[in-house]
Structure formats: structure tokens, C-alpha cells
C-alpha atoms as a PDB file:
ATOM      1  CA  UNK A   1     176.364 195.240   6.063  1.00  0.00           C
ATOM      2  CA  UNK A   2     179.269 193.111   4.783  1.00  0.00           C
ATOM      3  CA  UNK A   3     177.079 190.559   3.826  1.00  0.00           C
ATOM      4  CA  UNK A   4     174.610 192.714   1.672  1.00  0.00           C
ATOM      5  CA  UNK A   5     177.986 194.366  -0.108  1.00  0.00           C
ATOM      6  CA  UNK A   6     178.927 190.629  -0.828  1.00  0.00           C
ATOM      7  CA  UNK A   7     175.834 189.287  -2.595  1.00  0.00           C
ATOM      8  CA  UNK A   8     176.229 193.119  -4.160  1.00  0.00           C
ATOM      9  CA  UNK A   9     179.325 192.123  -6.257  1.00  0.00           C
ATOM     10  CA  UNK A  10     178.659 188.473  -6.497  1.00  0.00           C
ATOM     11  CA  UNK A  11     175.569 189.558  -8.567  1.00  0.00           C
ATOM     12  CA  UNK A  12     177.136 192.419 -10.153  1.00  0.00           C
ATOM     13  CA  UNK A  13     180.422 190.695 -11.408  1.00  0.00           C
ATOM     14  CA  UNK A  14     178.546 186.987 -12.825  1.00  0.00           C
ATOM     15  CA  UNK A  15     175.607 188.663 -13.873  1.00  0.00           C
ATOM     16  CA  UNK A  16     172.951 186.218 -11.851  1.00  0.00           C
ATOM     17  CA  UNK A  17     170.670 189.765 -12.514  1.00  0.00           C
ATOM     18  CA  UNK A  18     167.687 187.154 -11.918  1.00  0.00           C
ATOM     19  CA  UNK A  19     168.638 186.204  -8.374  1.00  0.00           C
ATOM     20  CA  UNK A  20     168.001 189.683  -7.149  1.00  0.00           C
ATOM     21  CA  UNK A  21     163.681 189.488  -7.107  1.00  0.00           C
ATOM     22  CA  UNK A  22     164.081 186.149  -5.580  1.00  0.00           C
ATOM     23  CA  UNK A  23     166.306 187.316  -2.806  1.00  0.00           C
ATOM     24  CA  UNK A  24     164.605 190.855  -2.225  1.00  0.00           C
ATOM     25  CA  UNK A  25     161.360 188.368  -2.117  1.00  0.00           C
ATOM     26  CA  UNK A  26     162.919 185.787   0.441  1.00  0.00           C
ATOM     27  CA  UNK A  27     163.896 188.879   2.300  1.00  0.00           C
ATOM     28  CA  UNK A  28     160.172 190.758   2.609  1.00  0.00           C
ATOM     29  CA  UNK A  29     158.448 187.350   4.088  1.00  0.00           C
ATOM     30  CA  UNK A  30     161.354 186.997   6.346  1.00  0.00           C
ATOM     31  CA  UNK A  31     160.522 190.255   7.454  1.00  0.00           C
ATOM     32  CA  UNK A  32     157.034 189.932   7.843  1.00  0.00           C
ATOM     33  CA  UNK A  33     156.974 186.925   9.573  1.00  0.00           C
ATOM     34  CA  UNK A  34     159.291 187.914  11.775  1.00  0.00           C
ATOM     35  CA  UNK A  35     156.968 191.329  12.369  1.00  0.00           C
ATOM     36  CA  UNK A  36     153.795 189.221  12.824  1.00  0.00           C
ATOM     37  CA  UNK A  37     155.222 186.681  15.236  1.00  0.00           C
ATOM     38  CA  UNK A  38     153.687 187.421  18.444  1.00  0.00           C
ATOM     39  CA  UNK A  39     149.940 189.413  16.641  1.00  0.00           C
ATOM     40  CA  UNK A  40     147.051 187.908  15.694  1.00  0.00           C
ATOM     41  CA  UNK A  41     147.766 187.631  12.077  1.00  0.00           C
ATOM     42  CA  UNK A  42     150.830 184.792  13.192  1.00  0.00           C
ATOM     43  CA  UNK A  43     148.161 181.857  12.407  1.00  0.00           C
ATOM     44  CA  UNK A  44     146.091 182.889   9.511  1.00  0.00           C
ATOM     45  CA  UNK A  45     150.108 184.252   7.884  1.00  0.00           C
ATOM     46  CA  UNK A  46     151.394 180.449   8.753  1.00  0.00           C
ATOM     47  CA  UNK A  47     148.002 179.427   7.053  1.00  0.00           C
ATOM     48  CA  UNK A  48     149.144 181.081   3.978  1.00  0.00           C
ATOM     49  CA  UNK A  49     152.570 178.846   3.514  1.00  0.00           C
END
């Protein structure tokens, strides 16, 4: 959780407000490629990108 509280401030005190979608983003495909691994939807998600 250190990590999470760390890009916290670092976009609180510069003000990057616009890195936040593109992290939260980067973060729900990790996700769900990491949830869809070993199902049948791996090949047609790897399709995708």
C-alpha cells in the first residue's frame, strides 16, 4: 500500500491531476488480463491489443 500512498501525494502535491485516468486505466487491463490468463477469453483479449 506504500506504493499507492506514493503516487497519492506525488499527484496531489504537482498537480499531474491528468495522470490519474491513465493510471486507473493501465491498472483495470492489468487486472483483466491477469484475470483472463488461463480462460478462454486469453486469445480473443490478446487479439484485442
Amino acid at each position: 500500500m506504500g506504493h499507492f500512498k506514493e503516487i497519492w501525494d506525488f499527484l496531489r502535491v504537482r498537480k499531474k491531476w491528468w495522470l490519474a485516468p491513465i493510471i486507473v486505466v493501465l491498472l483495470l487491463l492489468s487486472l483483466i488480463i491477469i484475470l483472463t490468463q488461463g480462460s478462454v477469453l486469453a486469445p480473443f483479449l490478446y487479439a484485442i491489443f
